[in-house]
N, C-alpha and C. Protein backbone atom coordinates (compact mmCIF):
# COMPACT_ATOMS: atom_id res chain seq x y z
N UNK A 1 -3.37 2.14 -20.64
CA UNK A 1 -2.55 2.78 -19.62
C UNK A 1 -2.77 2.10 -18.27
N UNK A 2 -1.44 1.77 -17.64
CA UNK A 2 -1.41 1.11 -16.55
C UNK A 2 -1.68 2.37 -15.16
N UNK A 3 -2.86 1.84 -14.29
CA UNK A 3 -2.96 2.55 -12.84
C UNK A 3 -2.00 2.15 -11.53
N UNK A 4 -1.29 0.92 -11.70
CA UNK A 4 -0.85 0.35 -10.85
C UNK A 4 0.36 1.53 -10.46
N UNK A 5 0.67 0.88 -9.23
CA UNK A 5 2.07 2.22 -8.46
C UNK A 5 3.26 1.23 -8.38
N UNK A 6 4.48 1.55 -9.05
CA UNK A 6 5.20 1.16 -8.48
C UNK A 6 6.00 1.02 -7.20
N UNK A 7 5.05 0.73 -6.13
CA UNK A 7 6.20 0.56 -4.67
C UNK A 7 7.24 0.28 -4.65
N UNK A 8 8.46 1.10 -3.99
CA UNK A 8 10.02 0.69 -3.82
C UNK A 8 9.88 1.49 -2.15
N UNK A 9 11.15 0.81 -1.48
CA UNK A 9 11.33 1.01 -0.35
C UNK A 9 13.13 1.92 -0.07
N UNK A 10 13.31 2.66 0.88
CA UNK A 10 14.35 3.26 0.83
C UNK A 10 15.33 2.32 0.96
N UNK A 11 16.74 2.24 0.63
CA UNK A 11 17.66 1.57 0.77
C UNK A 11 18.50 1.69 1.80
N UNK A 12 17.85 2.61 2.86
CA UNK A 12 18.17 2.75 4.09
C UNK A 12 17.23 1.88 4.97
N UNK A 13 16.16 1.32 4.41
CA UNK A 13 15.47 0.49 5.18
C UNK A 13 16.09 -0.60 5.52
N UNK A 14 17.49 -1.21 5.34
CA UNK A 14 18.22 -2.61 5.67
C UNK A 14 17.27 -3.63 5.05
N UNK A 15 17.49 -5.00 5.43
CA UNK A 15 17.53 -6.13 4.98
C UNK A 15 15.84 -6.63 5.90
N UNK A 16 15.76 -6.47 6.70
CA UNK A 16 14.81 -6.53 7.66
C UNK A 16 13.55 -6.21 7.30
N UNK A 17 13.62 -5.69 6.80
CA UNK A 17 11.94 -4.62 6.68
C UNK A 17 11.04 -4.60 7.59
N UNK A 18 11.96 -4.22 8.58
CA UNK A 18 11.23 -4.13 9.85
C UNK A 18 10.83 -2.41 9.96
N UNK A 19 9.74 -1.63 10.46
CA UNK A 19 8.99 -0.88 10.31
C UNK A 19 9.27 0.42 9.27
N UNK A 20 9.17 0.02 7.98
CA UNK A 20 9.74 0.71 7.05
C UNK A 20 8.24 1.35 6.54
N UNK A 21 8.58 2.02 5.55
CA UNK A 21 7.55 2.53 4.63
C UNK A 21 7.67 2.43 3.23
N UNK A 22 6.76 2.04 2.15
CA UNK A 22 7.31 2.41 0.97
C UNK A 22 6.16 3.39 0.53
N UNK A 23 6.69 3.79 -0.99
CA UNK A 23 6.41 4.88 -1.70
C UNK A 23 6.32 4.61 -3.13
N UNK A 24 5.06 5.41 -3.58
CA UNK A 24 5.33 5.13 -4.92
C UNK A 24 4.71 6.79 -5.31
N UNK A 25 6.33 6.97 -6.43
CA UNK A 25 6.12 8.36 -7.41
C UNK A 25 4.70 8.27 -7.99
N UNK A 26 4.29 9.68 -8.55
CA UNK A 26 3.41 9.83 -9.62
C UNK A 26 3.65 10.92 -10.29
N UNK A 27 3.24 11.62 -11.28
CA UNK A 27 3.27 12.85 -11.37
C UNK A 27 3.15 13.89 -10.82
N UNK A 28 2.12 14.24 -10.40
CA UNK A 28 1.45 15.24 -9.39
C UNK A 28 1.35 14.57 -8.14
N UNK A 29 2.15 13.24 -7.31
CA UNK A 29 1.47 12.87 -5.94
C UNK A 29 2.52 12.31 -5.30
N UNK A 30 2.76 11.83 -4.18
CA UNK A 30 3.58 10.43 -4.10
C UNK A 30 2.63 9.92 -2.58
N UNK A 31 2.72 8.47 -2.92
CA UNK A 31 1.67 7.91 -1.95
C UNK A 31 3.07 7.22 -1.42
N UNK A 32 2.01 7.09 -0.05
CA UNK A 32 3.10 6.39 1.28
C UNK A 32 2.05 5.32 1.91
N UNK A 33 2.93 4.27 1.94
CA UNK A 33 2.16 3.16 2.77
C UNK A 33 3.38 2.61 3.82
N UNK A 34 2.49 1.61 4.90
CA UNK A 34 3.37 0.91 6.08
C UNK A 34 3.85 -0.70 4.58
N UNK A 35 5.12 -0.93 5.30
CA UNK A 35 5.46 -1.84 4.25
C UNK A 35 4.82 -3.19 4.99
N UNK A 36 4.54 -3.10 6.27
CA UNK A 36 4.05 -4.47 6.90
C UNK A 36 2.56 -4.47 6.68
N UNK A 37 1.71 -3.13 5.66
CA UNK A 37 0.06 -3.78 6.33
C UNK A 37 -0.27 -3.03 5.16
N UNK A 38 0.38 -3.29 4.02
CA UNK A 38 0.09 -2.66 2.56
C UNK A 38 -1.62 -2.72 1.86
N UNK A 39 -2.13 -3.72 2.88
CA UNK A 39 -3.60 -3.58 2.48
C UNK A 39 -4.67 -2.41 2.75
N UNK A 40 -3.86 -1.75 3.88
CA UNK A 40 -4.28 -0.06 4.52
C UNK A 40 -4.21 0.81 3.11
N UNK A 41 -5.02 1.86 3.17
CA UNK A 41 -5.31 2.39 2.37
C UNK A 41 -3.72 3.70 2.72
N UNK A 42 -3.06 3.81 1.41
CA UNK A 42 -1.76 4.70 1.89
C UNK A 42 -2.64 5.89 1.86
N UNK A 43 -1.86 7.12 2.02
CA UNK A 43 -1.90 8.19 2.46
C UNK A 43 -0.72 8.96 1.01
N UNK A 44 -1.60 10.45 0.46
CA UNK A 44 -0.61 10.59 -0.92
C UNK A 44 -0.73 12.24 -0.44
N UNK A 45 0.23 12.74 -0.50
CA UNK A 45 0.85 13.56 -0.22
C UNK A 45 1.50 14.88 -1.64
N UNK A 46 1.87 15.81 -1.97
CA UNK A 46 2.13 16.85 -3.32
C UNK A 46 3.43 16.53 -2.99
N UNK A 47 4.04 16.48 -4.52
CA UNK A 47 5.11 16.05 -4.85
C UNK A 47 6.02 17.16 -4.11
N UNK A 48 5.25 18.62 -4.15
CA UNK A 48 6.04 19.40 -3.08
C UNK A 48 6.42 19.59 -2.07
N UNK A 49 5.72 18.68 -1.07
CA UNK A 49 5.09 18.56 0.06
C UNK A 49 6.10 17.86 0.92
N UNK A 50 6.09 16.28 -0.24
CA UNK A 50 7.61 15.55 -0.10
C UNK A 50 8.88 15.99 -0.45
N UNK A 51 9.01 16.94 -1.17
CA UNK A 51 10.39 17.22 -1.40
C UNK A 51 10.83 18.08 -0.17
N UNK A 52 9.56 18.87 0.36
CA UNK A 52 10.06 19.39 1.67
C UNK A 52 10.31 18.43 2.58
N UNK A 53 9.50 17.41 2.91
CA UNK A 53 9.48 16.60 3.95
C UNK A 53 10.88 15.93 4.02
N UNK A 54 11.33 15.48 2.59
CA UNK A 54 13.01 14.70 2.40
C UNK A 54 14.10 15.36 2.85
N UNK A 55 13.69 16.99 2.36
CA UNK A 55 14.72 18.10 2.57
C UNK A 55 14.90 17.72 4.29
N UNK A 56 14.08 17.85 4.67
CA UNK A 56 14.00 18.16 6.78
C UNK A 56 14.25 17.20 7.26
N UNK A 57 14.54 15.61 6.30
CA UNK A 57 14.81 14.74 7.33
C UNK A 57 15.97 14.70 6.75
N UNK A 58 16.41 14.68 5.69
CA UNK A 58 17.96 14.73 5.34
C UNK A 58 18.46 15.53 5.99
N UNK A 59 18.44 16.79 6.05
CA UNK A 59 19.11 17.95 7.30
C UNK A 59 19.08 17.64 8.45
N UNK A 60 18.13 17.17 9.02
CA UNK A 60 17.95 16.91 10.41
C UNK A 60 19.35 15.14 10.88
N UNK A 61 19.02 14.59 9.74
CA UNK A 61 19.67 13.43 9.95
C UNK A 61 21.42 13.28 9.95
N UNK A 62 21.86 14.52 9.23
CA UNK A 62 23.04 14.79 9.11
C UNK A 62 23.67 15.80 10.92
N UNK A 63 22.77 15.69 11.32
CA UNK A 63 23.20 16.64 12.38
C UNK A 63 23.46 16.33 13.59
C-alpha cells in the first residue's frame, strides 16, 4: 500500500501558479500545502472541516 498523496491544484489557480495552494484528499483528512515551497511541512485539516471551509468560500465568492 502506497503512502504517497496525490497533490492536484484548483483549476482556478490559472496557468501561473503564482501563489496557489495544492491539496491532497485522504479518507479521514485533506492536507494543504503552498504550491511554491512544497518542502514545508503541509498543514491537514477533517474532511469536515474542508467541506465547510469550500462551502464559505464558494458563497462568499459568488457574492
Amino acid at each position: 500500500m502506497s503512502t504517497e498523496l496525490a497533490w492536484f491544484k484548483s483549476s482556478y489557480s490559472g496557468s501561473g501558479g503564482d501563489n496557489c495552494i495544492e491539496v491532497a484528499l485522504h479518507t479521514d483528512a485533506v492536507h494543504v500545502r503552498d504550491s511554491k515551497d512544497t518542502a514545508r511541512p503541509p498543514f491537514t485539516v477533517s474532511t469536515t472541516a474542508w467541506s465547510h471551509f469550500t462551502s464559505y468560500a464558494s458563497s462568499t465568492a459568488q457574492s
